[in-house]
PDB file of N, CA and C in Angstrom:
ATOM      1  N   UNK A   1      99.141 131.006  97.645  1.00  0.00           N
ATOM      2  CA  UNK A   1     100.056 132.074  97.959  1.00  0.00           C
ATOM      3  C   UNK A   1     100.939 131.692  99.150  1.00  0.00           C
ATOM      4  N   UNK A   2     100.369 131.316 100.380  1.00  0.00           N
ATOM      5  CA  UNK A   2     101.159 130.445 101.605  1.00  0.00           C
ATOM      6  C   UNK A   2     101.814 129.364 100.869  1.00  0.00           C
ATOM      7  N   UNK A   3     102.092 128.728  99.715  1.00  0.00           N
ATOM      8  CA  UNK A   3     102.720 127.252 100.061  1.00  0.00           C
ATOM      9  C   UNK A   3     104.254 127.513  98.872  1.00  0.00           C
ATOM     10  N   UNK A   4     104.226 129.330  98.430  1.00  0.00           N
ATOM     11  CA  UNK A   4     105.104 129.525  97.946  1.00  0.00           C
ATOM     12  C   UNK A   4     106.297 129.582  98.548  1.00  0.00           C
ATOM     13  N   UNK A   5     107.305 128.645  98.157  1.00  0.00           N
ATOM     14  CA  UNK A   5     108.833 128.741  99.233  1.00  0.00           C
ATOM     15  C   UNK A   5     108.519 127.856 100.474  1.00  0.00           C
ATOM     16  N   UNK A   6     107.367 127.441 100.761  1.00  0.00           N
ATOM     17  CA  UNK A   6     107.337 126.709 102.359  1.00  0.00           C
ATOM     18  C   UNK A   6     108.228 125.472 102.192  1.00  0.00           C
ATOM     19  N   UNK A   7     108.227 125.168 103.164  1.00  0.00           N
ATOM     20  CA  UNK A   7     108.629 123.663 104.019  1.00  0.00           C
ATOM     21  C   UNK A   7     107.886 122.692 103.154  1.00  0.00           C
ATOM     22  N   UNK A   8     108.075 121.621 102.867  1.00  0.00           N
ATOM     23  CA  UNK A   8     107.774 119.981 102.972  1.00  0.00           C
ATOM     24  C   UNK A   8     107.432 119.499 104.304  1.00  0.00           C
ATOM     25  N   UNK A   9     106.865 118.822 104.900  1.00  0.00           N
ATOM     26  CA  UNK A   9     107.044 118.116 105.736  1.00  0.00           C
ATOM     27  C   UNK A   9     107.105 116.881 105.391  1.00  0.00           C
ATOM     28  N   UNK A  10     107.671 115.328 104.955  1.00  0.00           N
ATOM     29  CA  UNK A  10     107.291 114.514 104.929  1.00  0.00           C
ATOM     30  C   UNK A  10     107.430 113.456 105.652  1.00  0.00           C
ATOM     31  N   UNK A  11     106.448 112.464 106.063  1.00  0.00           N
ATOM     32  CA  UNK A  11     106.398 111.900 107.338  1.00  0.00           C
ATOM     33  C   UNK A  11     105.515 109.975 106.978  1.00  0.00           C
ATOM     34  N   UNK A  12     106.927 109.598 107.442  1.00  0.00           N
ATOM     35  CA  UNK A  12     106.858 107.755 106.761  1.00  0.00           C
ATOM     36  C   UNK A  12     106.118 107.226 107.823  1.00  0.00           C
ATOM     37  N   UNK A  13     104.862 106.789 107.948  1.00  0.00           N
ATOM     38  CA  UNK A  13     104.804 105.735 108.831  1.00  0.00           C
ATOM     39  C   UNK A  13     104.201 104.564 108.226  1.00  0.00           C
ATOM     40  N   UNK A  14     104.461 103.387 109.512  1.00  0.00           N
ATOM     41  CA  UNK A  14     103.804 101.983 109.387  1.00  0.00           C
ATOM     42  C   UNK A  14     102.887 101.828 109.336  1.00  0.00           C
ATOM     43  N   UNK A  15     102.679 100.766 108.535  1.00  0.00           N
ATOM     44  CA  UNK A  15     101.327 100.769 107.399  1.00  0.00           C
ATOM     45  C   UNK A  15     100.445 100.284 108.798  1.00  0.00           C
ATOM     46  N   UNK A  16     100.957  99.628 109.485  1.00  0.00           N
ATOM     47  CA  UNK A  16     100.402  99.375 110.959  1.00  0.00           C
ATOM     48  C   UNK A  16      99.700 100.635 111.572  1.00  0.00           C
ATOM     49  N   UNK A  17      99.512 101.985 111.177  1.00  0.00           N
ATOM     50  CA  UNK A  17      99.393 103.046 112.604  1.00  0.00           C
ATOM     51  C   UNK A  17      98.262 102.937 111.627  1.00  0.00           C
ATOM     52  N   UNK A  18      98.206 102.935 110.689  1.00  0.00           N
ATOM     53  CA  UNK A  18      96.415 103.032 109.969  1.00  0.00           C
ATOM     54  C   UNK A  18      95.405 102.304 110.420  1.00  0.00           C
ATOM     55  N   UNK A  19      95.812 101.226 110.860  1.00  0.00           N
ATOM     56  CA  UNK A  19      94.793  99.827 110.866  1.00  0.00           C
ATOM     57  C   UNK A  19      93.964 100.601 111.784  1.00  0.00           C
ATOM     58  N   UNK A  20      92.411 100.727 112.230  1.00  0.00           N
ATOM     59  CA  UNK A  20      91.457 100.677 112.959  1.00  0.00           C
ATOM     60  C   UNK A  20      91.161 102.217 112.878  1.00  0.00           C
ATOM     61  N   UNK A  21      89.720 102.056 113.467  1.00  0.00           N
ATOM     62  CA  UNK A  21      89.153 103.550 113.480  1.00  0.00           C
ATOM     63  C   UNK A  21      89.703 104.868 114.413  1.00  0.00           C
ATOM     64  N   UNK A  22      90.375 104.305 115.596  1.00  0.00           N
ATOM     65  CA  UNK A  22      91.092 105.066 116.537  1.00  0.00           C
ATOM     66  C   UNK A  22      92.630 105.953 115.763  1.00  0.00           C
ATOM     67  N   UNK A  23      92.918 105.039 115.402  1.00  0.00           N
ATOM     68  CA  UNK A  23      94.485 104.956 114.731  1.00  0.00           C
ATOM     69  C   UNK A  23      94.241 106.194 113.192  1.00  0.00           C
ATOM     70  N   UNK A  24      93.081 105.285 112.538  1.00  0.00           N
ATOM     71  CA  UNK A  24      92.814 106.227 111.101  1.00  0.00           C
ATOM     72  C   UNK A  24      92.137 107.939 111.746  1.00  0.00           C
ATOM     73  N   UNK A  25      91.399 108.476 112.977  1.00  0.00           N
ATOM     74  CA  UNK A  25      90.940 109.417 113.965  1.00  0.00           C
ATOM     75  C   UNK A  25      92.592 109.823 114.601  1.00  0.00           C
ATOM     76  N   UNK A  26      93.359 109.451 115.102  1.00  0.00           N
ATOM     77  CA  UNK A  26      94.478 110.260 115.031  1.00  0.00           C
ATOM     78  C   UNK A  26      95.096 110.655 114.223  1.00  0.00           C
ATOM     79  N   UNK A  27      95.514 110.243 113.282  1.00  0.00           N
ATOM     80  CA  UNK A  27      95.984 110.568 111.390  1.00  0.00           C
ATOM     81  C   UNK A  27      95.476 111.951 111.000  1.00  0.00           C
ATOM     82  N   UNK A  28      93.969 111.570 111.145  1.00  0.00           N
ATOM     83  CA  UNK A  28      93.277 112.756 110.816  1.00  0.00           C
ATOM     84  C   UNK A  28      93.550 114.209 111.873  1.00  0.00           C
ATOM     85  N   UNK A  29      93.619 113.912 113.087  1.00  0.00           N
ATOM     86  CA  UNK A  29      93.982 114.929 114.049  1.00  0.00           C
ATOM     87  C   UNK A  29      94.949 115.358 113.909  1.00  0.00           C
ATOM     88  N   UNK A  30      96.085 114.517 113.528  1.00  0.00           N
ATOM     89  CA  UNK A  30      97.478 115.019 112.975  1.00  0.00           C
ATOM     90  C   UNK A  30      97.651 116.254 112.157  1.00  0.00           C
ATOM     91  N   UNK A  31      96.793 115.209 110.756  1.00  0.00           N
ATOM     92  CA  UNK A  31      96.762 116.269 109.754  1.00  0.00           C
ATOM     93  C   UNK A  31      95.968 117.919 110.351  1.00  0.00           C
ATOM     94  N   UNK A  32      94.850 117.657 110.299  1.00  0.00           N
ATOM     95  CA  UNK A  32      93.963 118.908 110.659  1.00  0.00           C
ATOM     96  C   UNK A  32      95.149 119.997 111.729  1.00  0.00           C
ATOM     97  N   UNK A  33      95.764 119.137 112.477  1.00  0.00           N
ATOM     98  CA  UNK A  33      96.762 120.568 113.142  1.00  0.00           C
ATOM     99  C   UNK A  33      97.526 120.794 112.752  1.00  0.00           C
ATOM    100  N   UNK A  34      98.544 119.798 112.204  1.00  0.00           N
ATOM    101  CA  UNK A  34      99.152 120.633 111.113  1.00  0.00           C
ATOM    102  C   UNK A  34      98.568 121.689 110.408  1.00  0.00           C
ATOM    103  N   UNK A  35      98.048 121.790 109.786  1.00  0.00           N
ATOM    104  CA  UNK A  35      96.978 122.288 108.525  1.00  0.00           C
ATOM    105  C   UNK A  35      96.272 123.711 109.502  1.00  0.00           C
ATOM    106  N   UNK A  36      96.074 123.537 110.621  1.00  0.00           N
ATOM    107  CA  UNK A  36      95.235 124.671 111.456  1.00  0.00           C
ATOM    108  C   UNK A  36      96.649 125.473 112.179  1.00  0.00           C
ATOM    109  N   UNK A  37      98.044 124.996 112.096  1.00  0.00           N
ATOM    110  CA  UNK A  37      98.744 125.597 113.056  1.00  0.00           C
ATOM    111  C   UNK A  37      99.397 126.184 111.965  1.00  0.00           C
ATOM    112  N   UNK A  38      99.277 126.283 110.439  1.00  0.00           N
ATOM    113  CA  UNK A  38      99.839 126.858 109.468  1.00  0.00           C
ATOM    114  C   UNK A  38      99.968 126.154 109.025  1.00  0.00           C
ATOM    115  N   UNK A  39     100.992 125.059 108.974  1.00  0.00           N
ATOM    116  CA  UNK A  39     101.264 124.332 107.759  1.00  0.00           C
ATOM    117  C   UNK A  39     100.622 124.075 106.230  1.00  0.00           C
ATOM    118  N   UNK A  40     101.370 124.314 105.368  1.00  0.00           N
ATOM    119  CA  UNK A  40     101.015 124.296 103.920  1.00  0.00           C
ATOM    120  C   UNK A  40     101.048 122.807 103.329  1.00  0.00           C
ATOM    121  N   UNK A  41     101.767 122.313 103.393  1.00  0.00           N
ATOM    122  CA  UNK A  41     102.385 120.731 102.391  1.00  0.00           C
ATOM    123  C   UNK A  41     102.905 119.955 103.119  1.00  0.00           C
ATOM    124  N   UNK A  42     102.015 119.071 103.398  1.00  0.00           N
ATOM    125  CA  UNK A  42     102.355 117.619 104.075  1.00  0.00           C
ATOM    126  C   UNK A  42     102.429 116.427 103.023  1.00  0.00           C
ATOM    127  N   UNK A  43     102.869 115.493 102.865  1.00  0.00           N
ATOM    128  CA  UNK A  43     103.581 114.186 102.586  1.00  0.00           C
ATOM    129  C   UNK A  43     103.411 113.237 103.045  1.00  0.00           C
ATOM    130  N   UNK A  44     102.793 112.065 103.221  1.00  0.00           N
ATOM    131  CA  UNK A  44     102.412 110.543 104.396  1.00  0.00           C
ATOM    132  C   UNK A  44     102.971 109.826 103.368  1.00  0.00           C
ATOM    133  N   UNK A  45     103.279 109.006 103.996  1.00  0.00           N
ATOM    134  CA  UNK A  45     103.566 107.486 103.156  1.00  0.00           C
ATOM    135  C   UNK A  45     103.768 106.440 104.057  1.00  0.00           C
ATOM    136  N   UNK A  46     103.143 106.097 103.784  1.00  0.00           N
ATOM    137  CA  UNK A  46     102.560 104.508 104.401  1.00  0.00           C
ATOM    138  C   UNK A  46     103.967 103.784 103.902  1.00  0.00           C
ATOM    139  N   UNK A  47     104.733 103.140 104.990  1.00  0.00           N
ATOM    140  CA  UNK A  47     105.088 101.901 104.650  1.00  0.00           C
ATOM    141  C   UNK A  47     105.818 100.508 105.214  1.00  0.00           C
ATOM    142  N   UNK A  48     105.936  99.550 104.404  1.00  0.00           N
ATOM    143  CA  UNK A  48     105.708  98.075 105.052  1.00  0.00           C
ATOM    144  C   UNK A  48     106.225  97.561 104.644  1.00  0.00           C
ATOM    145  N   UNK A  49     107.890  97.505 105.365  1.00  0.00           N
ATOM    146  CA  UNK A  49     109.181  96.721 105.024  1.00  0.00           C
ATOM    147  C   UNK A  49     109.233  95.802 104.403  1.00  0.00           C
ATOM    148  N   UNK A  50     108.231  94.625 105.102  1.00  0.00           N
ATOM    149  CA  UNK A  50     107.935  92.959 104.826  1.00  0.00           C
ATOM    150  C   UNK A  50     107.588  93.003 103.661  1.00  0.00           C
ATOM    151  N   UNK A  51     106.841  93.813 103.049  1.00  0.00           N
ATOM    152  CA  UNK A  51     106.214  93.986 101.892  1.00  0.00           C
ATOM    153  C   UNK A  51     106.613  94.213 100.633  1.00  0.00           C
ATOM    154  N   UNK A  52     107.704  95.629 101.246  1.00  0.00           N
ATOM    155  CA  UNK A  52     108.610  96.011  99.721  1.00  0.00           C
ATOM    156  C   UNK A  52     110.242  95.395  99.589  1.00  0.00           C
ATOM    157  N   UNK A  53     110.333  94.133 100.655  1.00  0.00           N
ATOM    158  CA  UNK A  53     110.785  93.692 100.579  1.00  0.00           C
ATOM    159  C   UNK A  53     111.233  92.186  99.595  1.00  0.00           C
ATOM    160  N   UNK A  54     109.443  91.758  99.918  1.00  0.00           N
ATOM    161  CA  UNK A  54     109.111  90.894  99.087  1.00  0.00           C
ATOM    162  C   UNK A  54     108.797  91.071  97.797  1.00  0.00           C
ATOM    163  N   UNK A  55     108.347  92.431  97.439  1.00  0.00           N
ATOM    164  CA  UNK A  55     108.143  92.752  96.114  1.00  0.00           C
ATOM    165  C   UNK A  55     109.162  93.081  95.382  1.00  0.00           C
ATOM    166  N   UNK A  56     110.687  92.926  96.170  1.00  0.00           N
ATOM    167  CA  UNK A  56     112.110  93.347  95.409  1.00  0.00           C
ATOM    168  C   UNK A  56     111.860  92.327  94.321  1.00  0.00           C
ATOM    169  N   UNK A  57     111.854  91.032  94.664  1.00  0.00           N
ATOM    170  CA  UNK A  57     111.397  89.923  93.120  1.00  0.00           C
ATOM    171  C   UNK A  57     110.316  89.716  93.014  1.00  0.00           C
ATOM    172  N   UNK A  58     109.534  89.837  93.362  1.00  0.00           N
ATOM    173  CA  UNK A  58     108.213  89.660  92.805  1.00  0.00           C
ATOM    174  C   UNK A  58     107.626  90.438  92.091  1.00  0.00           C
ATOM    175  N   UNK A  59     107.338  90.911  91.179  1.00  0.00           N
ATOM    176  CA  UNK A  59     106.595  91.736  89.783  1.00  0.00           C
ATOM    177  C   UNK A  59     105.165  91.804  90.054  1.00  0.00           C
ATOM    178  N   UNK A  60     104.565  91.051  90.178  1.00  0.00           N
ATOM    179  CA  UNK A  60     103.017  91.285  90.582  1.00  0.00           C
ATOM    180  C   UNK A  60     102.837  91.789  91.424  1.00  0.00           C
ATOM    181  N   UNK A  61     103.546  91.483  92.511  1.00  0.00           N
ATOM    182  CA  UNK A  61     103.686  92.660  94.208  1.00  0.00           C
ATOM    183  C   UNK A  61     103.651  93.865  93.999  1.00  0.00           C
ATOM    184  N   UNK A  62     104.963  94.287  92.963  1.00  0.00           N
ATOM    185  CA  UNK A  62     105.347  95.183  92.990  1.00  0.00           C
ATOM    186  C   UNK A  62     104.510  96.296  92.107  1.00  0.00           C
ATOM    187  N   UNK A  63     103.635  95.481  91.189  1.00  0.00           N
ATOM    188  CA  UNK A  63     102.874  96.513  90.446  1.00  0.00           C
ATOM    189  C   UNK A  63     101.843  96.755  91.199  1.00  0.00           C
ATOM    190  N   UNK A  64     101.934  96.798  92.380  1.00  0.00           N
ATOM    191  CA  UNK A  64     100.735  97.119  93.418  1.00  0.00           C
ATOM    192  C   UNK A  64     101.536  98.390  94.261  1.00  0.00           C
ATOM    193  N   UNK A  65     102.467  98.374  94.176  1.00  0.00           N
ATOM    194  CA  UNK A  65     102.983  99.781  95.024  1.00  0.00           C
ATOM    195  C   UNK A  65     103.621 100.610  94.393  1.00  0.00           C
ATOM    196  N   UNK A  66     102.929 101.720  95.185  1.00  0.00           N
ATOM    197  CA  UNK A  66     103.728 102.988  94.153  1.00  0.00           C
ATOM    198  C   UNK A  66     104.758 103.432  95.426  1.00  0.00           C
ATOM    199  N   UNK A  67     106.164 103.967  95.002  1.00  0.00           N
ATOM    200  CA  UNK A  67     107.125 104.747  95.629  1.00  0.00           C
ATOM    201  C   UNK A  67     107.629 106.375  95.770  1.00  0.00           C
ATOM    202  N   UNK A  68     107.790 106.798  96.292  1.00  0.00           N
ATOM    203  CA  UNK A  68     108.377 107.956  96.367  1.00  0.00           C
ATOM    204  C   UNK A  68     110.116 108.027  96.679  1.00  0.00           C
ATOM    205  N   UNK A  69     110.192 108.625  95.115  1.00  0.00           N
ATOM    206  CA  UNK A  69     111.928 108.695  94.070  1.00  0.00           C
ATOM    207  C   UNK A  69     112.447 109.452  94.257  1.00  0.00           C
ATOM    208  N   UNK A  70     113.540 110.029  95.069  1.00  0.00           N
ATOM    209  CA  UNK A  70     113.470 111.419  93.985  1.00  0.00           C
ATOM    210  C   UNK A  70     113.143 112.423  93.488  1.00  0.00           C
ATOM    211  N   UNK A  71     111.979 112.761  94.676  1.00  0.00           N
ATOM    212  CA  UNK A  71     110.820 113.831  94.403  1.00  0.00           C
ATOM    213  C   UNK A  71     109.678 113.854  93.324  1.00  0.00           C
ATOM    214  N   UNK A  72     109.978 112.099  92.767  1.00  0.00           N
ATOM    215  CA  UNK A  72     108.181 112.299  91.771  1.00  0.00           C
ATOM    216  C   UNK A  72     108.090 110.757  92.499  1.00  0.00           C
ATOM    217  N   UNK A  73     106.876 110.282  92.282  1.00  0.00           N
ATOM    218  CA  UNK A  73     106.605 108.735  92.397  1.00  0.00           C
ATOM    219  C   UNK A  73     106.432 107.839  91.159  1.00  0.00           C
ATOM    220  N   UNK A  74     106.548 106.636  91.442  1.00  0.00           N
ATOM    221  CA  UNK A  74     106.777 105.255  90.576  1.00  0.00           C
ATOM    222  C   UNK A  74     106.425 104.614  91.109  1.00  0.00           C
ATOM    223  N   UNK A  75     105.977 103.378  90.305  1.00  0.00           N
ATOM    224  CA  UNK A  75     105.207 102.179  90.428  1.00  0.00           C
ATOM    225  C   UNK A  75     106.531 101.427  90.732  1.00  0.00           C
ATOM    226  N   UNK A  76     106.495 100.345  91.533  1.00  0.00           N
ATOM    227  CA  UNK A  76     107.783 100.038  91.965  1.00  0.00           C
ATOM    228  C   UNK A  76     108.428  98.982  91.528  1.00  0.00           C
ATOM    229  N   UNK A  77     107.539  98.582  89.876  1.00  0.00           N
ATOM    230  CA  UNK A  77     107.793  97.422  89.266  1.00  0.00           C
ATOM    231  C   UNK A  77     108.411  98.157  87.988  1.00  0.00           C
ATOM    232  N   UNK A  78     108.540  99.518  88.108  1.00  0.00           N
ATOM    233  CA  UNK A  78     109.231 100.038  86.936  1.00  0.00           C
ATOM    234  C   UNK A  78     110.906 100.336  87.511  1.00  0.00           C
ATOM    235  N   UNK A  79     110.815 100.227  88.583  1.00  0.00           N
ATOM    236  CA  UNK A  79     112.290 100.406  88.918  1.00  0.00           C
ATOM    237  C   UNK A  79     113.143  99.127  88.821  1.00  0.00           C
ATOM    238  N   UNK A  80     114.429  98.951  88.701  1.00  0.00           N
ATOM    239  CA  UNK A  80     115.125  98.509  88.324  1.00  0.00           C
ATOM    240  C   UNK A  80     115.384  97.297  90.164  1.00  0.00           C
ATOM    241  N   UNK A  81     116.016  96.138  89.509  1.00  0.00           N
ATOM    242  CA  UNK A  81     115.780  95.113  91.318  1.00  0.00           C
ATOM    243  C   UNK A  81     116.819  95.912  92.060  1.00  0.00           C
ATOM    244  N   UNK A  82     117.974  96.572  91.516  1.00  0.00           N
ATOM    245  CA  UNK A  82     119.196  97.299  92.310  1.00  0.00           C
ATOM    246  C   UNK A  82     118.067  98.587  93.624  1.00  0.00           C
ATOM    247  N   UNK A  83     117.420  99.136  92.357  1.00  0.00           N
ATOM    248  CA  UNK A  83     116.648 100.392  93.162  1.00  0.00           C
ATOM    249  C   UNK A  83     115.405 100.088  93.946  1.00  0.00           C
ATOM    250  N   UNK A  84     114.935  98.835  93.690  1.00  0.00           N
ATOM    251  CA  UNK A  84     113.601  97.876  94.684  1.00  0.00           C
ATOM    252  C   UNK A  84     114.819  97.549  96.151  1.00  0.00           C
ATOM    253  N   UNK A  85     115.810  96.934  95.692  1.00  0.00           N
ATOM    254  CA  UNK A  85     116.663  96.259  96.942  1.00  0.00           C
ATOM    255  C   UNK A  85     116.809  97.834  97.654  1.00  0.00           C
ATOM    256  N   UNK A  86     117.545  98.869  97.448  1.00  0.00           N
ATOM    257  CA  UNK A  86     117.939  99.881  98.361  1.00  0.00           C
ATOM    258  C   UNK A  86     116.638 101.070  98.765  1.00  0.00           C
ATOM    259  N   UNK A  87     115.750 101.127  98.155  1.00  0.00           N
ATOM    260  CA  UNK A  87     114.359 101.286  99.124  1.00  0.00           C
ATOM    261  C   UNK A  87     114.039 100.854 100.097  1.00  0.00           C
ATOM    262  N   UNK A  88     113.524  99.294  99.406  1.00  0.00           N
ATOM    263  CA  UNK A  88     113.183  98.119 100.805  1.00  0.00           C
ATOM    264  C   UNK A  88     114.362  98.418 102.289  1.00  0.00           C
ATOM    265  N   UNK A  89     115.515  98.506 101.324  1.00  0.00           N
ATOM    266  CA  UNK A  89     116.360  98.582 102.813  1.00  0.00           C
ATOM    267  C   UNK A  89     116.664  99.776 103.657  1.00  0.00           C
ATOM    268  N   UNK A  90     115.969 100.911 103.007  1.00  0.00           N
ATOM    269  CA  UNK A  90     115.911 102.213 103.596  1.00  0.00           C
ATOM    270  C   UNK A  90     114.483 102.255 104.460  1.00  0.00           C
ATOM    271  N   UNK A  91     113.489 101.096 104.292  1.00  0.00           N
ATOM    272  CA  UNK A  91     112.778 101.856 105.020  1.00  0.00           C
ATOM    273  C   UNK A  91     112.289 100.786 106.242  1.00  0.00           C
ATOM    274  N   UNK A  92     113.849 100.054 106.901  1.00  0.00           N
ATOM    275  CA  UNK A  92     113.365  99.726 107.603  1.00  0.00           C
ATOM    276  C   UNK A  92     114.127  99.904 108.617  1.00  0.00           C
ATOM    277  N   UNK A  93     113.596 100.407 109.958  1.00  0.00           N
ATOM    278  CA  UNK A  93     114.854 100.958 111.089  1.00  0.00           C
ATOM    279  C   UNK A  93     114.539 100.546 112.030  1.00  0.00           C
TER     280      UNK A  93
END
């Protein structure tokens, strides 16, 4: 009933802030206040420039990551190399 009409939040980080037990213990603190201060629908996505960069040609890479399109997700070996190249290059700042 709360998540009718709400907000999105969605929130990209480096596949780096996961690594270790401290790092994966803030994630979780994140979430939980979100989630305790109201919030309905959160969004994470992990991601790793070097990575979906390299998987623009590579096919085996790429059937290892899934993306977020457009508002649904894909495996990122079903997208086309035009739409692998302008991902990779969106998500690195």
């Amino acid at each position: 009933m709360r998540a009718v009409g709400s907000w999105i939040v969605n929130i990209t980080l480096s596949s780096d802030f996961v690594k270790g037990e401290k790092a994966r213990a803030a994630l979780k603190a994140l979430i939980l206040a979100y989630m305790h201060g109201g919030g309905c629908q959160l969004q994470i996505n992990l991601a790793d420039g070097k990575q979906l960069c390299a998987a623009v040609d590579d096919d085996e890479l790429a059937r290892t990551i899934i993306v977020r399109v457009g508002g649904f997700s894909e495996r990122f070996s079903n997208l086309s190399r035009e739409m692998r190249k302008f991902i990779a290059d969106r998500t690195r700042y």
